[in-house]
PDB file of N, CA and C in Angstrom:
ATOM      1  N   UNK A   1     122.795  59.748 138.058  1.00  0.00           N
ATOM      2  CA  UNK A   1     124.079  59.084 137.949  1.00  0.00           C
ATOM      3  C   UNK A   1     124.561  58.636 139.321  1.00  0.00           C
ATOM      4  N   UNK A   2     124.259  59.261 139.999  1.00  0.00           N
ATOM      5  CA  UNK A   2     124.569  59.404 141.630  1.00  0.00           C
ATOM      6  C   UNK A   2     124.222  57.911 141.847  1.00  0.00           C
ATOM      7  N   UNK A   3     122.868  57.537 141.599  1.00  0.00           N
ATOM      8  CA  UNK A   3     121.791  56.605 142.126  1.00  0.00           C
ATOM      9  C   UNK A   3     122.985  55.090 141.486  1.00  0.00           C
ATOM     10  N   UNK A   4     122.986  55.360 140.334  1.00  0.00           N
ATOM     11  CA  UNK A   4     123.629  54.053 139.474  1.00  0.00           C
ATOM     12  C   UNK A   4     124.640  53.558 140.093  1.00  0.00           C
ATOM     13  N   UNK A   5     125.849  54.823 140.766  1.00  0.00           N
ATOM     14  CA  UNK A   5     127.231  54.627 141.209  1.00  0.00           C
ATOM     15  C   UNK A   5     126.856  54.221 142.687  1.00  0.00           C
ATOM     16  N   UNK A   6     125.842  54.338 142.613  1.00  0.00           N
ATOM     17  CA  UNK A   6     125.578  53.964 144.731  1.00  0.00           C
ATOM     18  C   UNK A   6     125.174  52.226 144.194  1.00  0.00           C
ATOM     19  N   UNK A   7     124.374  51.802 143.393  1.00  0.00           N
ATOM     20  CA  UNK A   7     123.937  50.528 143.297  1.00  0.00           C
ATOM     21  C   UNK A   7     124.697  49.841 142.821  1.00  0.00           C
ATOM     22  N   UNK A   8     126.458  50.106 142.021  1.00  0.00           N
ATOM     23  CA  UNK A   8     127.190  49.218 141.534  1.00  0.00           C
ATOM     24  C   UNK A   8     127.950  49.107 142.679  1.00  0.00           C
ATOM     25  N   UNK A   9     128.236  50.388 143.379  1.00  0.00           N
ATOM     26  CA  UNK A   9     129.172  50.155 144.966  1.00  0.00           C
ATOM     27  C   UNK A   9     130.779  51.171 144.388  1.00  0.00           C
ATOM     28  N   UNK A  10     130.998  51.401 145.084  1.00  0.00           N
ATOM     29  CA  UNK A  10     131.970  52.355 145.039  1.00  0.00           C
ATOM     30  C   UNK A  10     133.536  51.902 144.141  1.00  0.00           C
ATOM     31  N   UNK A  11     133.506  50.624 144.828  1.00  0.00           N
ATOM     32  CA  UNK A  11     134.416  50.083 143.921  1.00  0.00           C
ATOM     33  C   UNK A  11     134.564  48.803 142.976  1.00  0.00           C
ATOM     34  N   UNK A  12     133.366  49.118 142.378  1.00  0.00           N
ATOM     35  CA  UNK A  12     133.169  47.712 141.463  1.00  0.00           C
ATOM     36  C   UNK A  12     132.470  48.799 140.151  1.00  0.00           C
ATOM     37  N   UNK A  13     133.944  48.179 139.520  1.00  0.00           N
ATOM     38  CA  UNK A  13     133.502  48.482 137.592  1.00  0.00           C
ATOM     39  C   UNK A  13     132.146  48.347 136.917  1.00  0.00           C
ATOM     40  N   UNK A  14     131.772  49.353 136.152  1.00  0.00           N
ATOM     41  CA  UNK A  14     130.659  48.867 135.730  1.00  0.00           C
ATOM     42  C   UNK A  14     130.628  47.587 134.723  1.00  0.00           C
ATOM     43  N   UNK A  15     129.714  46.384 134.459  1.00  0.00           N
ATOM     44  CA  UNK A  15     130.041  45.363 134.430  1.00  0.00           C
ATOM     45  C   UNK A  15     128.738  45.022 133.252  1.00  0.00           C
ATOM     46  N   UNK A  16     128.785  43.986 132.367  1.00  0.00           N
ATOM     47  CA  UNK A  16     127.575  43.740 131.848  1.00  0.00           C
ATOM     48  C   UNK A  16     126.625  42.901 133.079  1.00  0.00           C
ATOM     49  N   UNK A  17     125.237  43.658 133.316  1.00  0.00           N
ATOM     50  CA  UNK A  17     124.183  43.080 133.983  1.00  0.00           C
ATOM     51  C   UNK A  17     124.332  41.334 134.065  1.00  0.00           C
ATOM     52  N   UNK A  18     125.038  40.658 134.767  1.00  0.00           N
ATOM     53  CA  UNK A  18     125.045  39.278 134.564  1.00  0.00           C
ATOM     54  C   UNK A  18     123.849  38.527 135.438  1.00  0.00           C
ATOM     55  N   UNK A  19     124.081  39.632 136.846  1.00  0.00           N
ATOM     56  CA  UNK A  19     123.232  39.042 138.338  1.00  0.00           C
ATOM     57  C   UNK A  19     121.829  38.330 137.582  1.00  0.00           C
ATOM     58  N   UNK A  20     121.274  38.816 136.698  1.00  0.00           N
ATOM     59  CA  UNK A  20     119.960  38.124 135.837  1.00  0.00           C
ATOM     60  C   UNK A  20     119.989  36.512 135.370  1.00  0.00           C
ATOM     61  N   UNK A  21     121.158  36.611 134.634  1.00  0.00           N
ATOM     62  CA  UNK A  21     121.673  35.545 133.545  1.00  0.00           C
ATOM     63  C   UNK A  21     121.761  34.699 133.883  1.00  0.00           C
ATOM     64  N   UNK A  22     121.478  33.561 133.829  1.00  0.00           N
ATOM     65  CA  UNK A  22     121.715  32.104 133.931  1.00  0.00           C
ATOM     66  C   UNK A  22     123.367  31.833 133.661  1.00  0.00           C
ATOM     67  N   UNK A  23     124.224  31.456 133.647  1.00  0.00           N
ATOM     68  CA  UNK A  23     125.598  31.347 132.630  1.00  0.00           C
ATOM     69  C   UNK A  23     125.285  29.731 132.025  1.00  0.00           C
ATOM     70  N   UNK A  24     125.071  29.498 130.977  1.00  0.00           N
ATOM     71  CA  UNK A  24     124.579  27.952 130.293  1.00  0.00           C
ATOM     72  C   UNK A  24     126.063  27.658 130.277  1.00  0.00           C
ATOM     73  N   UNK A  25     126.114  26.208 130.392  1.00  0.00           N
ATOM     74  CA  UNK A  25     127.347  25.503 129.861  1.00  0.00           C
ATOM     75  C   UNK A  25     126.778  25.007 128.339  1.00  0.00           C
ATOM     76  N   UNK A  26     127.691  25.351 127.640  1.00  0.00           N
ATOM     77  CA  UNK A  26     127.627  25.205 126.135  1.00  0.00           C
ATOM     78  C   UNK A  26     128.882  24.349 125.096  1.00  0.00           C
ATOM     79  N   UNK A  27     128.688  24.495 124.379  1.00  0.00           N
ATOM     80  CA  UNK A  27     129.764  23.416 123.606  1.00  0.00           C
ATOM     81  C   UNK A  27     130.750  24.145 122.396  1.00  0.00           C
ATOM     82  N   UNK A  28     131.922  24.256 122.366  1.00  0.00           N
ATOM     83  CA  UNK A  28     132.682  25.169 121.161  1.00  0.00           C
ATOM     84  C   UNK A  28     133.444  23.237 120.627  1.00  0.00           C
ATOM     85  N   UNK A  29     133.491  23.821 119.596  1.00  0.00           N
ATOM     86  CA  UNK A  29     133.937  22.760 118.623  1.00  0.00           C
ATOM     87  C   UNK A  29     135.199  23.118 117.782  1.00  0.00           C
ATOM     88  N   UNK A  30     136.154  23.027 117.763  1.00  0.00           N
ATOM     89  CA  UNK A  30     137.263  23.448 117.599  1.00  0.00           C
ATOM     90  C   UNK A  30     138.084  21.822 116.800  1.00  0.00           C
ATOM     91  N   UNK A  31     138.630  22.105 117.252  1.00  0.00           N
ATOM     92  CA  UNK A  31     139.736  20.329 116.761  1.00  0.00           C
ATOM     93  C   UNK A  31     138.290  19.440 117.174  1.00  0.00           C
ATOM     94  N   UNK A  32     138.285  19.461 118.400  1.00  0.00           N
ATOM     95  CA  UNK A  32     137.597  18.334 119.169  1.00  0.00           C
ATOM     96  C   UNK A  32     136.041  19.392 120.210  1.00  0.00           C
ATOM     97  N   UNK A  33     135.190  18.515 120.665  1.00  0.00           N
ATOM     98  CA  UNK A  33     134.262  19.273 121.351  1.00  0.00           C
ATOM     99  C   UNK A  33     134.788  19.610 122.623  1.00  0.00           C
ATOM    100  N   UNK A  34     134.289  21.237 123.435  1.00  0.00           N
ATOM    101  CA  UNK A  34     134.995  21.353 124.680  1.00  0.00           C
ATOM    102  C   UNK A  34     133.748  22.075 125.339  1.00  0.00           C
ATOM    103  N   UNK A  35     133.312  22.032 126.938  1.00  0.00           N
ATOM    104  CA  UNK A  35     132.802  22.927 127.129  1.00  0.00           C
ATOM    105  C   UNK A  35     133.146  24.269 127.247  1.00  0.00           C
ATOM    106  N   UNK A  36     132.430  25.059 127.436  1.00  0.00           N
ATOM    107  CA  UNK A  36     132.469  26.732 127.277  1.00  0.00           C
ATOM    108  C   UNK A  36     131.198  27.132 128.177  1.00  0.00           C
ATOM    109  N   UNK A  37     131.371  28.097 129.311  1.00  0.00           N
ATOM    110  CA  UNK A  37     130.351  28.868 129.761  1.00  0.00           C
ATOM    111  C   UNK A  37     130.295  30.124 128.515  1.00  0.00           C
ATOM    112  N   UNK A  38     129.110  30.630 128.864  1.00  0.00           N
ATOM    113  CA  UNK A  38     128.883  31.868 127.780  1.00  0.00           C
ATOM    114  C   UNK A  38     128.823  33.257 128.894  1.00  0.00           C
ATOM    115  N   UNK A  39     129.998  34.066 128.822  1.00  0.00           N
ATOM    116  CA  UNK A  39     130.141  35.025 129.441  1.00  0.00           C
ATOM    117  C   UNK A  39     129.308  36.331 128.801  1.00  0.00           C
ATOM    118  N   UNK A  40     129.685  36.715 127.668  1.00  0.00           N
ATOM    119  CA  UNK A  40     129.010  37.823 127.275  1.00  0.00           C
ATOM    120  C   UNK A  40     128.818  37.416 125.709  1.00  0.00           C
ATOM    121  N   UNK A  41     127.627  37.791 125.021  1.00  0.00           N
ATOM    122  CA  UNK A  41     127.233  37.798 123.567  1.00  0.00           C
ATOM    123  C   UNK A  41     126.601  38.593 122.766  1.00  0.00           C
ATOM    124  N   UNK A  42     126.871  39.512 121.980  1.00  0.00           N
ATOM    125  CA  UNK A  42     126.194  40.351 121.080  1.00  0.00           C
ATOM    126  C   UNK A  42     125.707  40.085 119.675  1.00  0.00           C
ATOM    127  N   UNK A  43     125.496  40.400 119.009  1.00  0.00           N
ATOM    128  CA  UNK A  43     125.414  40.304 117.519  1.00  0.00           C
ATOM    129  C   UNK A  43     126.271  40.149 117.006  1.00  0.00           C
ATOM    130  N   UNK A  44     127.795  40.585 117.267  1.00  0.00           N
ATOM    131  CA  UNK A  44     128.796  40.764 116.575  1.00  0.00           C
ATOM    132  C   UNK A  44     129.977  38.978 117.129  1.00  0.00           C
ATOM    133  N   UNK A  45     129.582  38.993 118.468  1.00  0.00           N
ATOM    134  CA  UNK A  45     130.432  37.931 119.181  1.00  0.00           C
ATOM    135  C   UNK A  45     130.562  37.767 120.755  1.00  0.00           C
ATOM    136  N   UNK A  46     131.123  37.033 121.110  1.00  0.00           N
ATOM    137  CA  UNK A  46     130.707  36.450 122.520  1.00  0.00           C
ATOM    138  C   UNK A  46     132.146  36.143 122.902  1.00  0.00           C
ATOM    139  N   UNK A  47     132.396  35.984 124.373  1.00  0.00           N
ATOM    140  CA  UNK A  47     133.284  35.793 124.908  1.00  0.00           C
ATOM    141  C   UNK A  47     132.742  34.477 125.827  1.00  0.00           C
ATOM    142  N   UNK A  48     134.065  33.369 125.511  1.00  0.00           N
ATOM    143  CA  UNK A  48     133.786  32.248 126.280  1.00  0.00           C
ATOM    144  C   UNK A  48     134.560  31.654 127.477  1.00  0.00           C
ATOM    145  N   UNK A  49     134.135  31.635 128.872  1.00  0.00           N
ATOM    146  CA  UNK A  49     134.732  30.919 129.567  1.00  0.00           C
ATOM    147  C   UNK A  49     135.376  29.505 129.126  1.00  0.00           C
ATOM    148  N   UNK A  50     136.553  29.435 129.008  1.00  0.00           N
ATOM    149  CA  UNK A  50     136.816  27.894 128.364  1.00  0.00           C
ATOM    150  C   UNK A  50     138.048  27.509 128.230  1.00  0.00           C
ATOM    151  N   UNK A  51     138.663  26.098 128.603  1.00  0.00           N
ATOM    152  CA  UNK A  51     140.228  25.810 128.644  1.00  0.00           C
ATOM    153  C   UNK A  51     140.672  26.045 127.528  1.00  0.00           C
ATOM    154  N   UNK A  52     139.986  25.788 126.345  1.00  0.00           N
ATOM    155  CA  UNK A  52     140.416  25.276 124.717  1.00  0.00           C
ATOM    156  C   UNK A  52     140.906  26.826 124.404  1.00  0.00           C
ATOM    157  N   UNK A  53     141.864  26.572 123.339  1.00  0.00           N
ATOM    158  CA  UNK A  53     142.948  27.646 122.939  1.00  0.00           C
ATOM    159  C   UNK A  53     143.148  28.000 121.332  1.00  0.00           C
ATOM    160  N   UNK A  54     142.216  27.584 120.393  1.00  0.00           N
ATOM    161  CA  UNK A  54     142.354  27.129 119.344  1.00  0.00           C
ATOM    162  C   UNK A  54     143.170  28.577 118.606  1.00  0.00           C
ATOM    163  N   UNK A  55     143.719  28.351 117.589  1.00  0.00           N
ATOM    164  CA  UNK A  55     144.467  29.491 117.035  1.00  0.00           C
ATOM    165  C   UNK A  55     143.807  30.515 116.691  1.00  0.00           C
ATOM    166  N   UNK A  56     144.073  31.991 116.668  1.00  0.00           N
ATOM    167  CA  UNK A  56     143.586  33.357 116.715  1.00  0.00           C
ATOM    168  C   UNK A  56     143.411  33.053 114.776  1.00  0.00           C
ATOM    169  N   UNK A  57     142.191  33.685 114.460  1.00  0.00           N
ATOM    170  CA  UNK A  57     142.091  33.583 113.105  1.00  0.00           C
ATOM    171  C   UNK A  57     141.116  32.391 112.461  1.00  0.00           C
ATOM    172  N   UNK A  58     141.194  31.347 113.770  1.00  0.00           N
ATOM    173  CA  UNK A  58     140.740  29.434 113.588  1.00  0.00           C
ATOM    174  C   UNK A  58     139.207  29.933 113.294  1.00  0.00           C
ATOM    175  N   UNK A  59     138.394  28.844 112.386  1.00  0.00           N
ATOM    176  CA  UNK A  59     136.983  29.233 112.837  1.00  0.00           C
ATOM    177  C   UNK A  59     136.686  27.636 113.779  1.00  0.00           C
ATOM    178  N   UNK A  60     135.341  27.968 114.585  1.00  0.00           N
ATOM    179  CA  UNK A  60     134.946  27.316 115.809  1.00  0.00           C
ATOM    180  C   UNK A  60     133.371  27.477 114.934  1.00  0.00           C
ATOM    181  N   UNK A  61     132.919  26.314 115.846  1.00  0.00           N
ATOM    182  CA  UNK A  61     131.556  26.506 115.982  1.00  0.00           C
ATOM    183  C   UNK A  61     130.932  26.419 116.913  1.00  0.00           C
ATOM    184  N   UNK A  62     130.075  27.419 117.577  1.00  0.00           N
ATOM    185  CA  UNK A  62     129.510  27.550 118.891  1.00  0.00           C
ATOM    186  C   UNK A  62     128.150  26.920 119.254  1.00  0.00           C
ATOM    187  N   UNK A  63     128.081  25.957 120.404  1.00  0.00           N
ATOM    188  CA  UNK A  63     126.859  25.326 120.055  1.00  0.00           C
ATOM    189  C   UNK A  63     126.267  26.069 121.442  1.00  0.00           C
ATOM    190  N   UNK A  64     124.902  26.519 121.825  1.00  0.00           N
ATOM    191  CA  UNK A  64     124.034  27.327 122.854  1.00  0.00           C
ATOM    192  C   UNK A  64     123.063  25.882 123.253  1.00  0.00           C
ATOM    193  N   UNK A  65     122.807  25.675 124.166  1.00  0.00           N
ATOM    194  CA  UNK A  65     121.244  25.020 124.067  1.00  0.00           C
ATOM    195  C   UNK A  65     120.379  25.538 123.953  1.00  0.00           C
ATOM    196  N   UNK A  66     119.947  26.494 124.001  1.00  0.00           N
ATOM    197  CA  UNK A  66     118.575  27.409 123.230  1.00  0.00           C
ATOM    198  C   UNK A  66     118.761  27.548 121.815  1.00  0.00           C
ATOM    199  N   UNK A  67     119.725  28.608 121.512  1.00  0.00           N
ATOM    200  CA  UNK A  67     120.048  29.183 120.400  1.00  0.00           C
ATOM    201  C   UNK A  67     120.307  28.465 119.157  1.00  0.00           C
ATOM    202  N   UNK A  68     120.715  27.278 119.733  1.00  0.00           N
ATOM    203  CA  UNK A  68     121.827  26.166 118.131  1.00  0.00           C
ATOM    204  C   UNK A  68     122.731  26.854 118.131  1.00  0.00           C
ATOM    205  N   UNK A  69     123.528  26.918 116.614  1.00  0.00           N
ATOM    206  CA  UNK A  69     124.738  26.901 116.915  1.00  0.00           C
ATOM    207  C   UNK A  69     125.103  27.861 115.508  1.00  0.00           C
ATOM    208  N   UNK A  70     126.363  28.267 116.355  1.00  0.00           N
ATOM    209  CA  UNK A  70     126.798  29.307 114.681  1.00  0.00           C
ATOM    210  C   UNK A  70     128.078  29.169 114.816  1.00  0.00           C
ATOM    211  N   UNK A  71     128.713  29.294 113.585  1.00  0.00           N
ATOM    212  CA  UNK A  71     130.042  29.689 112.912  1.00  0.00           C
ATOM    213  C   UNK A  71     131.019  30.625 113.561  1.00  0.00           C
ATOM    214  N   UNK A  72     131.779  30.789 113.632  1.00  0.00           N
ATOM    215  CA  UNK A  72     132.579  31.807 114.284  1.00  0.00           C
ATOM    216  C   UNK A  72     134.216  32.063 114.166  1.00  0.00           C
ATOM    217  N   UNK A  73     135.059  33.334 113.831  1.00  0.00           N
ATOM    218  CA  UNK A  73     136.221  33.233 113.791  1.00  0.00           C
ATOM    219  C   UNK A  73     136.864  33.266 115.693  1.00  0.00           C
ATOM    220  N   UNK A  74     137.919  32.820 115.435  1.00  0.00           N
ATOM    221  CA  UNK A  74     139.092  32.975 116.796  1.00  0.00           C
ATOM    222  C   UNK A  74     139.086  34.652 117.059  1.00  0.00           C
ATOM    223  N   UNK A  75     138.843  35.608 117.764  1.00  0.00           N
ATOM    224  CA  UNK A  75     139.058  36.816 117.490  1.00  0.00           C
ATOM    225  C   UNK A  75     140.313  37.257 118.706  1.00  0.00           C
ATOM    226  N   UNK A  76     140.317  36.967 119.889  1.00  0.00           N
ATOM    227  CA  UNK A  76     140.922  36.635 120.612  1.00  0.00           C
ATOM    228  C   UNK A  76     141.089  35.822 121.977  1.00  0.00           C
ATOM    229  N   UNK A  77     142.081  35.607 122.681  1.00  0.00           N
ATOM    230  CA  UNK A  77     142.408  34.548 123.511  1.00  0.00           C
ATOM    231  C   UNK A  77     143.173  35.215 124.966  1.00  0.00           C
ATOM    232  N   UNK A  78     142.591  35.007 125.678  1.00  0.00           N
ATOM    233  CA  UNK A  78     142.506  35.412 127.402  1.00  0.00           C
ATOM    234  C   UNK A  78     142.876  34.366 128.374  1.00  0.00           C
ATOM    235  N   UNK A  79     143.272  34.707 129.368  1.00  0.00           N
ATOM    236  CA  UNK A  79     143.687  33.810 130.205  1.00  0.00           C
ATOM    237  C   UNK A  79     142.576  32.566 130.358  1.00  0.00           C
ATOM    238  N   UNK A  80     141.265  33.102 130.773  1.00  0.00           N
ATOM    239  CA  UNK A  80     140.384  33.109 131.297  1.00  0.00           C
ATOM    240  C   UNK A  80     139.172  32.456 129.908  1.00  0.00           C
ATOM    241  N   UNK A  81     139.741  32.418 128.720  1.00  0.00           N
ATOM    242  CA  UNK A  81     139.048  32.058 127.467  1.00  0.00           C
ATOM    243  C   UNK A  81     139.393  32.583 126.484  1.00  0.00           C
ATOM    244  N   UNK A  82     138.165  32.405 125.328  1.00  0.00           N
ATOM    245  CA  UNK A  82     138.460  33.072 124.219  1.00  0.00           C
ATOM    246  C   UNK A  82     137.279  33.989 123.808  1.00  0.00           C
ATOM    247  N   UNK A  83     137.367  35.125 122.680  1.00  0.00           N
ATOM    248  CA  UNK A  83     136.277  35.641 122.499  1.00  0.00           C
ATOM    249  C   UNK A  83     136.485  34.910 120.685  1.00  0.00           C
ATOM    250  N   UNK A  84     135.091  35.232 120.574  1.00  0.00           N
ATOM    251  CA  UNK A  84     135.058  34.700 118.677  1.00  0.00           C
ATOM    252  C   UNK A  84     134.143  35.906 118.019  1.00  0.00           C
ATOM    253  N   UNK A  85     134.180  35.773 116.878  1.00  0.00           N
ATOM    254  CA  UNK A  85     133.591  36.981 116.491  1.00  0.00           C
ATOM    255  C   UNK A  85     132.518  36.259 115.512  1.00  0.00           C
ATOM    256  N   UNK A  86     131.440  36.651 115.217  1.00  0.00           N
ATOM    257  CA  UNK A  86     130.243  36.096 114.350  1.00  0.00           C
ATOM    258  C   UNK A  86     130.398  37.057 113.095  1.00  0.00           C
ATOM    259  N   UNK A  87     129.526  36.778 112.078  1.00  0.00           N
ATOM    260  CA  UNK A  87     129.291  37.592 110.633  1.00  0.00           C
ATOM    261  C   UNK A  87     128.881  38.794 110.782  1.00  0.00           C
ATOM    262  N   UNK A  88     127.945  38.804 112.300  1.00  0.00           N
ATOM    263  CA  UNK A  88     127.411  40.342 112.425  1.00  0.00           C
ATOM    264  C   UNK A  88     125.780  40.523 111.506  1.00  0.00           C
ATOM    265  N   UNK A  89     125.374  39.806 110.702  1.00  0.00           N
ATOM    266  CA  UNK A  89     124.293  39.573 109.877  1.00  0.00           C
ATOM    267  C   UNK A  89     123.089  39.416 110.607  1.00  0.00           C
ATOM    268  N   UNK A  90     122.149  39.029 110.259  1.00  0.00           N
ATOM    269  CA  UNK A  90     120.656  38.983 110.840  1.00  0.00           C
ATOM    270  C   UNK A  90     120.539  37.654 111.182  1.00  0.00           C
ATOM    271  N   UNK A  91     121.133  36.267 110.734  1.00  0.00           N
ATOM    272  CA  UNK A  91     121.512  35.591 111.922  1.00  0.00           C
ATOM    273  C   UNK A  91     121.773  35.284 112.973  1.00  0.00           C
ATOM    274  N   UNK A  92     123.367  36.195 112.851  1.00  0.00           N
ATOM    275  CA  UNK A  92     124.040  36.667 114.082  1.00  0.00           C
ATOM    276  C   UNK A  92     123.277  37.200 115.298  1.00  0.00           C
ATOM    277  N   UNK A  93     122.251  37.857 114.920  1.00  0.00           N
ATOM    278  CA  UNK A  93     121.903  38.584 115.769  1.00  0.00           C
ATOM    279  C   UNK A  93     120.636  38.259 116.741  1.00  0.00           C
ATOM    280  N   UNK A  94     119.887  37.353 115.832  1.00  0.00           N
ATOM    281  CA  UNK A  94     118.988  36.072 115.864  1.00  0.00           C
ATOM    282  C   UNK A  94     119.314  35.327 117.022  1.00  0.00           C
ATOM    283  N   UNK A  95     120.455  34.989 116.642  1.00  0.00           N
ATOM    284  CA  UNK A  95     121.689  33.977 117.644  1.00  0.00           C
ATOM    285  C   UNK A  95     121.868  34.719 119.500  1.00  0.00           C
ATOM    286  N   UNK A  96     121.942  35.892 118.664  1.00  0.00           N
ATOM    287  CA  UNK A  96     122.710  36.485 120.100  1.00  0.00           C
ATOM    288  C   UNK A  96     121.390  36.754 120.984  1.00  0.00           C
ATOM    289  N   UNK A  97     120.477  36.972 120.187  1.00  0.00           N
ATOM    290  CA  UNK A  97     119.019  37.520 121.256  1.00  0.00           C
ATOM    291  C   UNK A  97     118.443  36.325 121.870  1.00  0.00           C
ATOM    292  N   UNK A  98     118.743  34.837 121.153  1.00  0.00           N
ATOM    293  CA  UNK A  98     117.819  33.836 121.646  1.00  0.00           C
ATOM    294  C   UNK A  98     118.818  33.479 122.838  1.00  0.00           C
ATOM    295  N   UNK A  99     119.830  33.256 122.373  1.00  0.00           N
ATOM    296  CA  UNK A  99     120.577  32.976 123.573  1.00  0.00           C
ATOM    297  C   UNK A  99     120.638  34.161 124.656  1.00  0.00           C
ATOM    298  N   UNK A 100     120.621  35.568 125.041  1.00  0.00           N
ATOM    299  CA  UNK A 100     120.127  36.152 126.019  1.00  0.00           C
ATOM    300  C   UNK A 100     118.822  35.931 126.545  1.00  0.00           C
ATOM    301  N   UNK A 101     117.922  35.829 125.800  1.00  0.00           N
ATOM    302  CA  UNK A 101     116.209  35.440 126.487  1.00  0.00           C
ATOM    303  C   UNK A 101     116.406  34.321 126.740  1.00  0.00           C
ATOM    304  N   UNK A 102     116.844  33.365 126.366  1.00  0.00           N
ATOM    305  CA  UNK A 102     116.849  31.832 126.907  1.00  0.00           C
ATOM    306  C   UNK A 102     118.099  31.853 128.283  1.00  0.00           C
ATOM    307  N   UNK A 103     118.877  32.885 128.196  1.00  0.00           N
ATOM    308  CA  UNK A 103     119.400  32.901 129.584  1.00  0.00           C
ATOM    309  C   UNK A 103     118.943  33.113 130.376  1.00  0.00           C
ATOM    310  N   UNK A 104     118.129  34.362 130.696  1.00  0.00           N
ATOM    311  CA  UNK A 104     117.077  35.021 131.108  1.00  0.00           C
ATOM    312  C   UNK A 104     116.099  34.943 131.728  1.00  0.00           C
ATOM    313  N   UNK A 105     115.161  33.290 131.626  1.00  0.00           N
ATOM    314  CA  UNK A 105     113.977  32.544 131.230  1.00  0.00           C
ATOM    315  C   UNK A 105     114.314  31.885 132.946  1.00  0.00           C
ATOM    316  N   UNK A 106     113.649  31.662 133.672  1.00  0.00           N
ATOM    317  CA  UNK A 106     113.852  30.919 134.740  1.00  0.00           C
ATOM    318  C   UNK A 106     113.292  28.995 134.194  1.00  0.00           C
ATOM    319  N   UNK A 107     114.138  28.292 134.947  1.00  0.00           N
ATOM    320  CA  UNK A 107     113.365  27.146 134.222  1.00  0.00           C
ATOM    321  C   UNK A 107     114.325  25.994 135.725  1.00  0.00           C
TER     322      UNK A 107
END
């Protein structure tokens, strides 16, 4: 544990592993198309860097350039973006892995 807290640094939160990740600019579709960086994504939902504000509850559709694109509710809304939430299904999850390995991928 010692080792982990010496390599994040004394005062920096532990954080999802990003230093790897590519961050893709991607597309959310809401009223109108907007970009979105892709900050973090699981099976369940992703959090998006992005101006657009669409209403808590709204569904969006998230477009990846690797991944394509999925469905998604408004789940919540941050200064800084929004997060959306997916079905959680074997899609979902489909979704969330291609788009991490295709972040991943040097190119």
């Amino acid at each position: 544990m010692a080792a982990v807290h010496q390599l994040r640094g004394s005062n920096t939160a532990p954080t999802m592993a990003t230093q790897w990740r590519r961050r893709r600019m991607c597309l959310l579709v809401a009223d109108t198309p907007v970009p979105a960086a892709l900050r973090d994504i699981s099976g369940s939902g992703a959090f998006l860097e992005t101006n657009a504000r669409p209403a808590l509850q709204s569904m969006v559709r998230f477009h990846h350039p690797d991944a394509g694109f999925i469905d998604a509710r408004v789940d919540g809304i941050a200064n800084d973006g929004i997060r959306i939430a997916f079905s959680g299904d074997s899609a979902s999850v489909a979704f969330a892995l291609t788009a991490i390995t295709a972040d991943m991928t040097q190119s």
